[in-house]
Protein backbone atom coordinates (compact mmCIF):
# COMPACT_ATOMS: atom_id res chain seq x y z
CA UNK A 1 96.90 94.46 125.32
CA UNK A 2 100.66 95.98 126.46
CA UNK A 3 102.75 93.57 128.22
CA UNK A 4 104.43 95.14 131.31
CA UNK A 5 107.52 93.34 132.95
CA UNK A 6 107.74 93.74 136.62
CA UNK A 7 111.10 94.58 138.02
CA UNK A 8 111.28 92.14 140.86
CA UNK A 9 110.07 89.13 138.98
CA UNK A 10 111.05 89.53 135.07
CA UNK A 11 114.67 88.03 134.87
CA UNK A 12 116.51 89.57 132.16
CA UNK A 13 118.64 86.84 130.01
CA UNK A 14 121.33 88.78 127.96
CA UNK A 15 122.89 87.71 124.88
CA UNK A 16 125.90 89.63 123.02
CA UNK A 17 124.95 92.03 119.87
CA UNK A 18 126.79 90.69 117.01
CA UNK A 19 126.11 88.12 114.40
CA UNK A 20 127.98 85.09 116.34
CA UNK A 21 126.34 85.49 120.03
CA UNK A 22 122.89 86.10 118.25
CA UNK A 23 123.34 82.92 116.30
CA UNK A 24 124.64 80.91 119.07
CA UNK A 25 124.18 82.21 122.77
CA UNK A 26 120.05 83.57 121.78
CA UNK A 27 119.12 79.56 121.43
CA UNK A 28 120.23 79.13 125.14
CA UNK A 29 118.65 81.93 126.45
CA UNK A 30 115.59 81.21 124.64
CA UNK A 31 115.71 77.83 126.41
CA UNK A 32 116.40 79.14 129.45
CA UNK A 33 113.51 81.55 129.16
CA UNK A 34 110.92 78.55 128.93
CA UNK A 35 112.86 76.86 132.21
CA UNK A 36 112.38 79.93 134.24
CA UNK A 37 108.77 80.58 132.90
CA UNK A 38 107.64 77.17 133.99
CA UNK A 39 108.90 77.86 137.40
CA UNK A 40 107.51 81.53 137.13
CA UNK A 41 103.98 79.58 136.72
CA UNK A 42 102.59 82.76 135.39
CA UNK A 43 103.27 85.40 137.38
CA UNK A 44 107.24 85.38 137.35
CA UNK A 45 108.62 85.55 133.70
CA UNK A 46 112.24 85.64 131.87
CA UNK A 47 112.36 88.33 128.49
CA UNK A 48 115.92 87.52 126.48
CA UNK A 49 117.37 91.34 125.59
CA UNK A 50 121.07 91.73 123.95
CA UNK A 51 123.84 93.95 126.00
CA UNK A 52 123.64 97.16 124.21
CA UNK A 53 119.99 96.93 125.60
CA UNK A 54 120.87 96.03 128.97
CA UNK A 55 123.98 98.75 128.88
CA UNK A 56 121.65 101.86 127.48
CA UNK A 57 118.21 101.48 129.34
CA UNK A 58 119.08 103.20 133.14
CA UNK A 59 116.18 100.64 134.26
CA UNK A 60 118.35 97.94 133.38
CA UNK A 61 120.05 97.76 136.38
CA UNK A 62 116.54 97.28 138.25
CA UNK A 63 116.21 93.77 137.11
CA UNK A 64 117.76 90.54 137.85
CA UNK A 65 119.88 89.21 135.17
CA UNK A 66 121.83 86.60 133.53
CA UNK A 67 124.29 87.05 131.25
CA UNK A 68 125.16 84.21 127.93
CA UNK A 69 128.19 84.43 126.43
CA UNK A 70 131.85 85.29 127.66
CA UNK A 71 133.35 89.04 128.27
CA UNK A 72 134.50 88.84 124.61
CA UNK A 73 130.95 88.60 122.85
CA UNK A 74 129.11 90.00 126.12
CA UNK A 75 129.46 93.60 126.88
CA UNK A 76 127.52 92.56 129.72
CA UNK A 77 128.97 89.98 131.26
CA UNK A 78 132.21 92.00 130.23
CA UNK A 79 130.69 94.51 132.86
CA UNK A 80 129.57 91.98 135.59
CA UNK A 81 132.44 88.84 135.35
CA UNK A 82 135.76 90.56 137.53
CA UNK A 83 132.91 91.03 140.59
CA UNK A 84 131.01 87.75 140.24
CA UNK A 85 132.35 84.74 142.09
CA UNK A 86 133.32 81.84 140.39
CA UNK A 87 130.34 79.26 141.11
CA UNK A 88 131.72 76.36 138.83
CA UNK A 89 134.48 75.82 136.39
CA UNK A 90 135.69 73.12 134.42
CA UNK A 91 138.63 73.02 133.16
CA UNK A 92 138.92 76.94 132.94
CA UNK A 93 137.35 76.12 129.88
CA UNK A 94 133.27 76.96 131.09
CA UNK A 95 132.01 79.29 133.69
CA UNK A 96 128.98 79.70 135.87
CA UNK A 97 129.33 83.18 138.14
CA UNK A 98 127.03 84.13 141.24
CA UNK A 99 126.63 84.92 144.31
CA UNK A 100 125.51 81.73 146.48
CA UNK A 101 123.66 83.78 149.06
CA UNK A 102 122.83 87.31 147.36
CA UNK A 103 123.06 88.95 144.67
CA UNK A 104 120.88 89.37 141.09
CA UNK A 105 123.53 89.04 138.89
CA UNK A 106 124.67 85.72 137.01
CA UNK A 107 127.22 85.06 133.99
CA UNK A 108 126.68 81.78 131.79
CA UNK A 109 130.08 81.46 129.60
CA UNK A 110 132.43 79.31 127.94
CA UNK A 111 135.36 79.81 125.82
CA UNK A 112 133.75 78.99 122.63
CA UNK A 113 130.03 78.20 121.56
CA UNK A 114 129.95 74.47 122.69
CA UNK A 115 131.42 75.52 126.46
CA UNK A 116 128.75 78.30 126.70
CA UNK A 117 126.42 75.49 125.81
CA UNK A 118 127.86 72.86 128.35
CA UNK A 119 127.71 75.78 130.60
CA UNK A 120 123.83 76.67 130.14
CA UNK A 121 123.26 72.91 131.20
CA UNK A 122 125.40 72.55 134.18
CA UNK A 123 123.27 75.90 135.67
CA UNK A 124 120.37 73.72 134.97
CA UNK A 125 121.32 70.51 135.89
CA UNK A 126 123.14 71.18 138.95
CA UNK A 127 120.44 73.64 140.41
CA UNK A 128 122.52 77.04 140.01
CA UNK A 129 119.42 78.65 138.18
CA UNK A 130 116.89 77.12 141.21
CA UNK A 131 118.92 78.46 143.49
CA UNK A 132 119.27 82.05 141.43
CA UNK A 133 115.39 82.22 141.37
CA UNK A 134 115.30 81.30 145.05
CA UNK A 135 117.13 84.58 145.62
CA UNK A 136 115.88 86.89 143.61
CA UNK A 137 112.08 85.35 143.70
CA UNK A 138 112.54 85.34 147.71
CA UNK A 139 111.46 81.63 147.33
CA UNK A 140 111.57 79.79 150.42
CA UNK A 141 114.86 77.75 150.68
CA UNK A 142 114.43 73.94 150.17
């Protein structure tokens, strides 16, 4: 049976092409992936695609997305980070980028592997990817 990905509900989570962001920012988006499908109970889903995916498919642009792994490793979030508001910091050392009220974009980073990691948690932990779903899912606000 083919698996189709609706637009409005399939959140793409988008990891850098390249031996080091496959190796270490694909484990956080594959966790992140099972977060978001839980709270997708079965009808709202996450699929984990690398930038040069995200940068050559026109239909990209269609979904809501979150990008792992700083401008340096990320052509995506290279693409998306000088627009996207700075959400959290610590330290200048980890970032969390979004919109608080609108938007379907989101940047997960840190500047190395263990910062992108701390990163990943603080969107979880402190409700940044609820709150991302709530937007793009049209979830009613808490």
């Amino acid at each position: 049976m083919a698996r189709y990905f609706e637009i409005g509900s399939t959140v793409l989570l988008v990891v850098g092409y390249g031996i080091l962001p496959e190796e270490e920012d694909r484990p956080i988006a594959y966790d992140l992936k099972r977060m978001i499908n839980t709270r997708g109970q079965g009808t709202r889903s996450a699929v984990v695609v690398t930038d040069m995916w995200t940068l050559n498919q026109e239909m990209a642009d269609l979904f809501p997305a979150i990008a792992i792994g700083g401008p340096g490793v990320n052509a995506f979030t290279a693409q998306i980070y000088e627009e996207l508001p700075v959400a959290f910091t610590r330290e200048q050392q980890l970032f969390i980028q979004m919109h608080p009220d609108h938007g379907k974009r989101a940047a997960i980073w840190g500047m190395d592997h263990q910062a992108t990691r701390e990163a990943g948690e603080v969107f979880v932990k402190d409700g940044f990817l609820d709150r991302f779903l709530d937007l793009i899912w049209h979830r009613r606000e808490r």
